[in-house]
Structures are given as structure tokens and as C-alpha cells.
N, C-alpha and C. Protein backbone atom coordinates (compact mmCIF):
# COMPACT_ATOMS: atom_id res chain seq x y z
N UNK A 1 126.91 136.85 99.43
CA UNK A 1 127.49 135.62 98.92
C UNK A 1 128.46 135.94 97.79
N UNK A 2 129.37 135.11 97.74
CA UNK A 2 130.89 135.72 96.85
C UNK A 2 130.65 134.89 95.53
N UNK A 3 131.21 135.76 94.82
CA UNK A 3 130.67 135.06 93.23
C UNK A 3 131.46 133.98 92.99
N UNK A 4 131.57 133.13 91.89
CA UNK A 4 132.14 132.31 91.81
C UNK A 4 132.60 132.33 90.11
N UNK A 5 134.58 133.02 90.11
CA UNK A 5 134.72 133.06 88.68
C UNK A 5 135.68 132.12 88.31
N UNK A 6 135.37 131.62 87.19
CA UNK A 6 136.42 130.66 86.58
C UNK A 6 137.10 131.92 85.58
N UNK A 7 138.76 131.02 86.02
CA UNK A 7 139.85 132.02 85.03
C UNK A 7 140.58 131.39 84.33
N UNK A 8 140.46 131.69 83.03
CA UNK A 8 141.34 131.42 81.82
C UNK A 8 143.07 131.89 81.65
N UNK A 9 143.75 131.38 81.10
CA UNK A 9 145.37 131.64 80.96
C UNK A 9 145.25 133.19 80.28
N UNK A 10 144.37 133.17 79.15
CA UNK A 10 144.62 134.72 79.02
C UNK A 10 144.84 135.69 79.50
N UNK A 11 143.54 135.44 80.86
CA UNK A 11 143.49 136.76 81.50
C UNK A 11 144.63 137.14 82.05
N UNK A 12 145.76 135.71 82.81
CA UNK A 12 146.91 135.53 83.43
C UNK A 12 147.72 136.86 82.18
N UNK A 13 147.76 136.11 81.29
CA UNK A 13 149.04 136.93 80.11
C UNK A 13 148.72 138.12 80.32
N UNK A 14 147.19 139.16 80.46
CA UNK A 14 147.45 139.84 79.86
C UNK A 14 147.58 141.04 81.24
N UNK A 15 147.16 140.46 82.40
CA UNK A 15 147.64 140.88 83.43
C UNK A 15 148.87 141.18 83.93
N UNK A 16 149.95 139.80 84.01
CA UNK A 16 150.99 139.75 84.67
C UNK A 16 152.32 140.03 83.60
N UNK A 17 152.05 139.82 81.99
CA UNK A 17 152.88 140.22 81.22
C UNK A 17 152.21 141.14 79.76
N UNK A 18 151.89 142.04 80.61
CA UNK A 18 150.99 143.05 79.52
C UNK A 18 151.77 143.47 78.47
N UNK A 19 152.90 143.19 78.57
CA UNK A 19 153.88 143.10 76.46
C UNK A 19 153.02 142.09 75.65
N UNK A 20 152.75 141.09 75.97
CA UNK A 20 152.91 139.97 75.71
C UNK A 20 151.34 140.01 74.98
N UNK A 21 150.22 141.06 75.48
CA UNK A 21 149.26 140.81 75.08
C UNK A 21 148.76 142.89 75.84
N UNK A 22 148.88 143.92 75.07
CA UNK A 22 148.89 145.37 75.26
C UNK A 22 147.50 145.27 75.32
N UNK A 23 146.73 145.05 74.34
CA UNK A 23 145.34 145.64 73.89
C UNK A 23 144.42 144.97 75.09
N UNK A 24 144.72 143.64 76.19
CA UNK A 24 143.68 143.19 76.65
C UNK A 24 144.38 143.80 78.51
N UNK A 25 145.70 143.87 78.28
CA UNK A 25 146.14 144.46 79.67
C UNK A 25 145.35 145.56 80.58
N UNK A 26 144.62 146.62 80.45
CA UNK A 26 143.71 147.24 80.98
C UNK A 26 142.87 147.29 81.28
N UNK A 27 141.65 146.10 80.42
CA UNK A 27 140.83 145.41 80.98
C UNK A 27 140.79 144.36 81.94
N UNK A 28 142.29 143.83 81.48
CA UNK A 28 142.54 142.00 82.94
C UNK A 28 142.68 143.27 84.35
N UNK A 29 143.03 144.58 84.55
CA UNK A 29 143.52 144.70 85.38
C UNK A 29 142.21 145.63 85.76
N UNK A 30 141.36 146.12 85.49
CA UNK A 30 139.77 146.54 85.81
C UNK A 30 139.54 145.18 86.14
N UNK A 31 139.62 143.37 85.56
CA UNK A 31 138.46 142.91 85.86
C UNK A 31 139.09 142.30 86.86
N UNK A 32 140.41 142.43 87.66
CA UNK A 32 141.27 141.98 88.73
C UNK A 32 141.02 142.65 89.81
N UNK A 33 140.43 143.56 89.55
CA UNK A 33 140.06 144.37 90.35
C UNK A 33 138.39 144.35 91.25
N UNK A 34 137.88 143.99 89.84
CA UNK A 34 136.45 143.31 90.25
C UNK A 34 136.40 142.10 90.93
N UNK A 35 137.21 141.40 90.59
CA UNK A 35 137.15 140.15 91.39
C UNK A 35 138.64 139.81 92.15
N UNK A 36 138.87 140.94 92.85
CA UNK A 36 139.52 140.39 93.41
C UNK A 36 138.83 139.57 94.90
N UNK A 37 138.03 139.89 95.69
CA UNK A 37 137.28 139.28 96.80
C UNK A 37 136.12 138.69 96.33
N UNK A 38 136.09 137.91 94.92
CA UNK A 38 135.26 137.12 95.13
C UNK A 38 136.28 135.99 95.09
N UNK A 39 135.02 134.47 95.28
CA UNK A 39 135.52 133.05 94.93
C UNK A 39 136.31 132.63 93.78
N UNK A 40 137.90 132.91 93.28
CA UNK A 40 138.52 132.70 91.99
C UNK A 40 138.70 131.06 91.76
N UNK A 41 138.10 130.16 90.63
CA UNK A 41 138.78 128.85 90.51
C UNK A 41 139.38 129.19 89.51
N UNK A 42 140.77 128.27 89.56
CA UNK A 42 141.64 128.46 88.83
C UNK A 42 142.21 127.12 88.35
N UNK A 43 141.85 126.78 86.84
CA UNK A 43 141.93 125.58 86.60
C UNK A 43 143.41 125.08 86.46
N UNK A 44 143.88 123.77 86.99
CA UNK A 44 145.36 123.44 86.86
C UNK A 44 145.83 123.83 85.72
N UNK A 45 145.27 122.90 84.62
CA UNK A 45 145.97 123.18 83.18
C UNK A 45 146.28 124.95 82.80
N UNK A 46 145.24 125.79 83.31
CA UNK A 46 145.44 127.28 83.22
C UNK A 46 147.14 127.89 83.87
N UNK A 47 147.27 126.97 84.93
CA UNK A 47 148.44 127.02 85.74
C UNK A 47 149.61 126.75 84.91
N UNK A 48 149.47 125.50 84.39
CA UNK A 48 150.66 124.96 83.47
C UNK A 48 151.01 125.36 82.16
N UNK A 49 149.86 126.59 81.73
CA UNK A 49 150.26 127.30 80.77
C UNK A 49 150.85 128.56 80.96
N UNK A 50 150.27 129.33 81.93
CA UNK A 50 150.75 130.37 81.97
C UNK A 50 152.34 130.44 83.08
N UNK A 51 152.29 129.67 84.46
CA UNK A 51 153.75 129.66 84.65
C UNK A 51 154.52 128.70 83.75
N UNK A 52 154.61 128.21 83.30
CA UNK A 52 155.48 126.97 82.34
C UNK A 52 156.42 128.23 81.46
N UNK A 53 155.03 129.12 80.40
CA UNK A 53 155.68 130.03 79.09
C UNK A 53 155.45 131.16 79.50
N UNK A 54 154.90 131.73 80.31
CA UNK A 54 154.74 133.40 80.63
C UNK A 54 154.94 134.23 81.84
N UNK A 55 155.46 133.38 82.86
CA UNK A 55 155.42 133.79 84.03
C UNK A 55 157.29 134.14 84.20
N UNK A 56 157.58 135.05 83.59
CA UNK A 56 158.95 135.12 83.89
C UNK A 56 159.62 136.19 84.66
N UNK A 57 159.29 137.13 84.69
CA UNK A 57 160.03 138.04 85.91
C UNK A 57 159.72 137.89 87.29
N UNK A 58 160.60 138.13 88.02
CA UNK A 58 160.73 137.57 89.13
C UNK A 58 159.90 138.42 89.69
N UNK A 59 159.44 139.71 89.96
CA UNK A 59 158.35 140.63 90.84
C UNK A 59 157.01 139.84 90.65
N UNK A 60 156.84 139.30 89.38
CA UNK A 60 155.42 138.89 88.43
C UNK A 60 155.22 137.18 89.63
N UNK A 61 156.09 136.84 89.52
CA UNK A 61 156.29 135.31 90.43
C UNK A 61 155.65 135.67 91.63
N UNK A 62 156.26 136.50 92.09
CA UNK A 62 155.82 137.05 94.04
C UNK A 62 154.62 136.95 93.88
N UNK A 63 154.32 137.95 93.14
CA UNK A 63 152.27 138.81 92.98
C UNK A 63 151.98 137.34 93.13
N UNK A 64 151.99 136.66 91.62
CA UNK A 64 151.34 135.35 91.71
C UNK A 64 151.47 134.38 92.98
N UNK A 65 152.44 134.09 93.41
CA UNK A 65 152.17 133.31 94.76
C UNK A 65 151.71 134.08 95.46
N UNK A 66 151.56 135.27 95.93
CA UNK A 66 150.80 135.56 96.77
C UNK A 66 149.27 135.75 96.36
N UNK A 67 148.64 135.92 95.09
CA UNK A 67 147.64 135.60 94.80
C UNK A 67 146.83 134.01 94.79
N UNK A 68 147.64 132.99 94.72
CA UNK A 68 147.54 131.68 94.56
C UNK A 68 147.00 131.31 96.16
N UNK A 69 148.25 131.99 96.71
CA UNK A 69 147.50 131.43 98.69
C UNK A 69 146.46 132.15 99.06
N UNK A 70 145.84 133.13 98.20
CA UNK A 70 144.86 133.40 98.98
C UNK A 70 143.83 132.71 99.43
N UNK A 71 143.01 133.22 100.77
CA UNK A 71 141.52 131.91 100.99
C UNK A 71 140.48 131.94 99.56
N UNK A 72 140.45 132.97 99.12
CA UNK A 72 139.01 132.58 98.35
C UNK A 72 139.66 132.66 96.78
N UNK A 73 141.05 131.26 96.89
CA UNK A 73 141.38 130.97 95.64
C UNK A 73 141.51 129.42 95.48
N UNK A 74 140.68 128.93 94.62
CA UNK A 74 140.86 127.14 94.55
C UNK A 74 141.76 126.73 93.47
N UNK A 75 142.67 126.43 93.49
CA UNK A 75 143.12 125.47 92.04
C UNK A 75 142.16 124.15 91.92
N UNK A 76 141.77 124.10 90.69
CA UNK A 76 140.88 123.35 90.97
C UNK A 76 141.60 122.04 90.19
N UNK A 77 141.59 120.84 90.41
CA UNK A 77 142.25 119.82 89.80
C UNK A 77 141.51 119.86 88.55
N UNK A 78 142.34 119.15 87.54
CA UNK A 78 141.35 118.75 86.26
C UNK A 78 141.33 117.02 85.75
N UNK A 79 141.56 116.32 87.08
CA UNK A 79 141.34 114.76 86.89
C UNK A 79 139.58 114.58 86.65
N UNK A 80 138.56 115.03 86.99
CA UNK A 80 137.29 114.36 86.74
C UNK A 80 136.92 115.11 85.50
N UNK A 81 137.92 115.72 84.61
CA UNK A 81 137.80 116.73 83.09
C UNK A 81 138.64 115.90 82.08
N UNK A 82 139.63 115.66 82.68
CA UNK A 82 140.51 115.65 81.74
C UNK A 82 140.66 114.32 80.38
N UNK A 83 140.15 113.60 81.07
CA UNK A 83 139.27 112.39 79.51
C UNK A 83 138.42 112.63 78.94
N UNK A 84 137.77 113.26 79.38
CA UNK A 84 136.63 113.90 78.00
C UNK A 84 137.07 115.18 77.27
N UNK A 85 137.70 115.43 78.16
CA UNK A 85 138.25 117.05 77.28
C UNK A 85 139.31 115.90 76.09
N UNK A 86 139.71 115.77 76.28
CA UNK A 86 141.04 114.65 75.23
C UNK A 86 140.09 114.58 74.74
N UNK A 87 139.26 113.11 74.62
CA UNK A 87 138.44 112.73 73.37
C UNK A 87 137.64 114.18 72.38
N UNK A 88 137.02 115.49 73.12
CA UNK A 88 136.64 116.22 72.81
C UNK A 88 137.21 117.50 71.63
N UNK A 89 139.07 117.24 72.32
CA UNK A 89 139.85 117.82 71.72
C UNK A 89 140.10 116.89 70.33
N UNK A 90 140.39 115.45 70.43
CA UNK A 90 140.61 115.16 69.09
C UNK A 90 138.88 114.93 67.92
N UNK A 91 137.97 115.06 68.61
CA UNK A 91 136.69 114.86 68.08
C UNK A 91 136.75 116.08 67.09
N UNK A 92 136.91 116.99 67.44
CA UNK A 92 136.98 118.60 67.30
C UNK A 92 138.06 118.65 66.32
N UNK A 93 139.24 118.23 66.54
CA UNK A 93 140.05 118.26 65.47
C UNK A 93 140.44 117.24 64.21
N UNK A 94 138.85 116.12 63.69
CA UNK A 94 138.83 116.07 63.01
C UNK A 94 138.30 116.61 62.21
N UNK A 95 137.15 117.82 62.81
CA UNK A 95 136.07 118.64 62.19
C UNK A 95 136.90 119.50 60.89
N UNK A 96 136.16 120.66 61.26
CA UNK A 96 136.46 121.98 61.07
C UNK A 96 137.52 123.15 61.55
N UNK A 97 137.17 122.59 63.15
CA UNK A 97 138.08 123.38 63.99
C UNK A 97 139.25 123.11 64.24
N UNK A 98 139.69 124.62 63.73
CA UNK A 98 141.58 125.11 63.41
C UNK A 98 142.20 125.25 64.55
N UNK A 99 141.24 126.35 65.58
CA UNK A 99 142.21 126.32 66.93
C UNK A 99 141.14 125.94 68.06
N UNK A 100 142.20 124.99 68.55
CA UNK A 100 141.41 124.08 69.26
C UNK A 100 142.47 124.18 70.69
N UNK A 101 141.94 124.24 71.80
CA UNK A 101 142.88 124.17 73.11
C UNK A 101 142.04 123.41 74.01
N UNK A 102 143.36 122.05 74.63
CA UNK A 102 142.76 121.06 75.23
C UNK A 102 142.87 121.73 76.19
N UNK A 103 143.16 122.95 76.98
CA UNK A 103 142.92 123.51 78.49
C UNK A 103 141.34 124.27 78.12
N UNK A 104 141.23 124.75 76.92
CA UNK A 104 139.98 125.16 76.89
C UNK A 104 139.11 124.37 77.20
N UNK A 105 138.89 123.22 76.25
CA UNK A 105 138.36 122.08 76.55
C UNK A 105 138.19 121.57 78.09
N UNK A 106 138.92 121.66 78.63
CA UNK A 106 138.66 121.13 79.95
C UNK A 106 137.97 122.54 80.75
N UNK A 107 138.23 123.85 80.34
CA UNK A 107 137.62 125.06 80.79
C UNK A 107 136.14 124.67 81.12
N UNK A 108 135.40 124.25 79.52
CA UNK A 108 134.02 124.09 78.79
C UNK A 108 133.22 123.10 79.90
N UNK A 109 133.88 121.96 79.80
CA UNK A 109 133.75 121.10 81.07
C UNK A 109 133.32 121.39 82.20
N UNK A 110 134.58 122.41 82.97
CA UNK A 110 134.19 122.95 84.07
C UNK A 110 133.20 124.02 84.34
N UNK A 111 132.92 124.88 83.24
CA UNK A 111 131.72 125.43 83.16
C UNK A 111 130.34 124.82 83.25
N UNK A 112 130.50 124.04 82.36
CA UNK A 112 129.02 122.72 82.32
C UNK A 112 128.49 122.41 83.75
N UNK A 113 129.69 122.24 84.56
CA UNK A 113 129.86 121.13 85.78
C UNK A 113 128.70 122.37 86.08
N UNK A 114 127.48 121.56 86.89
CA UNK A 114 126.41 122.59 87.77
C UNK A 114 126.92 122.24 89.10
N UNK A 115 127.72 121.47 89.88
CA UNK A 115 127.90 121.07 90.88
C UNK A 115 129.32 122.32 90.99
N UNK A 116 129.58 123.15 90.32
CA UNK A 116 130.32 124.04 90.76
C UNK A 116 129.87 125.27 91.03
N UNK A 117 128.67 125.51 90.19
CA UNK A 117 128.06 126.69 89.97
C UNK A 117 128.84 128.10 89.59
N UNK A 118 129.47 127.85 88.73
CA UNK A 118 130.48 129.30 88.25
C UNK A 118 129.35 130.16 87.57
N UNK A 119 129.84 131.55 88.29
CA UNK A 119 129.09 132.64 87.88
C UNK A 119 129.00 133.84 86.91
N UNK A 120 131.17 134.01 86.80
CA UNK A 120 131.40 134.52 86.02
C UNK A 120 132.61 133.73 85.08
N UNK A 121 133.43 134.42 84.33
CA UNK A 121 134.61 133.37 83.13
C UNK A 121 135.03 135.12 83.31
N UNK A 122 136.53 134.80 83.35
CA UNK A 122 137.56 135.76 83.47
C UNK A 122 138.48 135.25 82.22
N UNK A 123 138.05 135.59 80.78
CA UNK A 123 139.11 135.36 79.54
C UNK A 123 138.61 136.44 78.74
N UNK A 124 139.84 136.05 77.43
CA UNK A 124 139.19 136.58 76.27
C UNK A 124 139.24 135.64 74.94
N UNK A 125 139.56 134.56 75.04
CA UNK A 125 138.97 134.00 73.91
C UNK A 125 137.86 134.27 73.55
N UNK A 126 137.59 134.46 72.75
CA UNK A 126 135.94 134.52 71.83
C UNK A 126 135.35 133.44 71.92
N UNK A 127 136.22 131.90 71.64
CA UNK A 127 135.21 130.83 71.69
C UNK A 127 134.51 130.33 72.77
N UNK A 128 136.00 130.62 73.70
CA UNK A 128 135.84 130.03 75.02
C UNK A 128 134.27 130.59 75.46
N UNK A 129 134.39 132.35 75.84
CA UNK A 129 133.40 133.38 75.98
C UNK A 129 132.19 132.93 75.45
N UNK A 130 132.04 132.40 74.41
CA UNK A 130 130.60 132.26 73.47
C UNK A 130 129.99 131.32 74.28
N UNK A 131 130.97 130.10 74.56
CA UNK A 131 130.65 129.03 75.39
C UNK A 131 130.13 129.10 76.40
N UNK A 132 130.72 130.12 77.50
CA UNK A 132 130.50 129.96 78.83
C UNK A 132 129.04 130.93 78.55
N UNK A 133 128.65 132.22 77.89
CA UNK A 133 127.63 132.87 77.84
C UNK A 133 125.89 131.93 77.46
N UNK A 134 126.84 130.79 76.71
CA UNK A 134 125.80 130.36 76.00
C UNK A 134 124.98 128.95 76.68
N UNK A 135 126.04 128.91 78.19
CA UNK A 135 126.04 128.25 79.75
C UNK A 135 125.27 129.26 80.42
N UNK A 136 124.84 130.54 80.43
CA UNK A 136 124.61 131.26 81.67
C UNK A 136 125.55 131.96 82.21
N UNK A 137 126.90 131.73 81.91
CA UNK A 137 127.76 132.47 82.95
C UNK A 137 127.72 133.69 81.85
N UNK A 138 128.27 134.63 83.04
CA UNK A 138 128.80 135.88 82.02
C UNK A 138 130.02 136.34 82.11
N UNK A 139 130.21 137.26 81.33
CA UNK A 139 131.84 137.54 81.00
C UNK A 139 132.08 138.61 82.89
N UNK A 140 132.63 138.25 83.00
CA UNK A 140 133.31 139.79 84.41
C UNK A 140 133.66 140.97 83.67
């Protein structure tokens, strides 16, 4: 049975534009490697960050569409996330918390969701990470 990993924009950066982020590039591409044949969801908003600001050479475009069509890759919508992540994001930013990301937010969400059953989290935020570990999932 194929695992089931949720992936963060980081891992995108530090894979497909390893300038952009050196120190985590060797690990995205060990853990791309690990998962490449399992179940990847790939949350929209993750999409709209990383092609929107980081997806710019044209070889880097190909890989990615051809990674995107694969069968055991879902974009997963973020309409049954995306109002609570908002309220969550401004709840959060009346607190304490300095950096706050409403795609994370909707990440946290989709981790929670048990009706997805994600197994592993493909990032490196620290917060994000603390989150999903502190769900059961583990890091890839």
C-alpha cells in the first residue's frame, strides 16, 4: 500500500530552484527520491506559491508538468480548508505569532483531516513539521 505524503512549497524551492534555498536542496532531492512512487497530495495554495514566484526556468517548468500528471499525484483543492485557515490565520496574528502562512494554515488543516489519512509531510518549516509530528505524521 502507497504512502500517502502531503507537500509543502518549500520542498518545491528547494528542489526545483536549489539557489534559492542551497542548504535544504540535497535533502528535497534524497526525499524526491523516496517518494517518488508513493501517493503525493499536493495542496493548491502550495501550487500558487511556488509556480506564481519560483518556478522560472523553463527545463524546471517541463520536470514540473510532468511531475504534476503523474497517476499517484492529487492536487488537492483547498475549498473545504480555506475559511478556517483565514479565520485561523488572522486569530494567530493577533497573538504572538510573527510568521504566520495562510498556505500553512490550510497545510495544518489538511493534516488534521483523518478522512485523508496523510502519512508523511514533505517540508521544512519547523512549525509546519512540529505540527504535522505532533498529528502522527512524520517528516519523509
Amino acid at each position: 500500500m502507497k504512502l500517502k505524503v502531503v507537500i509543502d512549497t518549500g520542498f518545491w524551492i528547494a528542489l526545483y530552484d536549489p539557489a534559492k534555498d542551497p542548504i535544504n536542496s540535497l535533502e528535497a532531492e534524497r526525499m524526491a527520491e523516496e517518494i517518488e512512487d508513493e501517493d503525493l497530495i499536493i495542496p493548491f495554495p502550495t501550487l500558487y506559491e511556488f509556480v506564481n514566484s519560483r518556478l522560472s526556468r523553463r527545463e524546471a517548468k517541463l520536470q514540473f508538468e510532468k511531475l504534476l500528471s503523474r497517476p499517484n499525484v492529487t492536487k488537492l483543492s483547498d475549498t473545504k480548508y480555506k475559511e478556517k485557515a483565514l479565520e485561523n490565520f488572522f486569530l494567530k496574528s493577533k497573538s504572538d505569532y510573527s510568521d504566520i502562512s495562510l498556505v500553512d494554515e490550510i497545510i495544518k488543516l489538511i493534516i488534521a483531516d483523518k478522512n485523508l489519512k496523510i502519512d508523511y509531510i514533505a517540508a521544512f518549516d519547523q512549525v509546519l513539521l512540529k505540527n504535522a509530528i505532533s498529528q502522527g505524521i512524520k517528516k519523509i
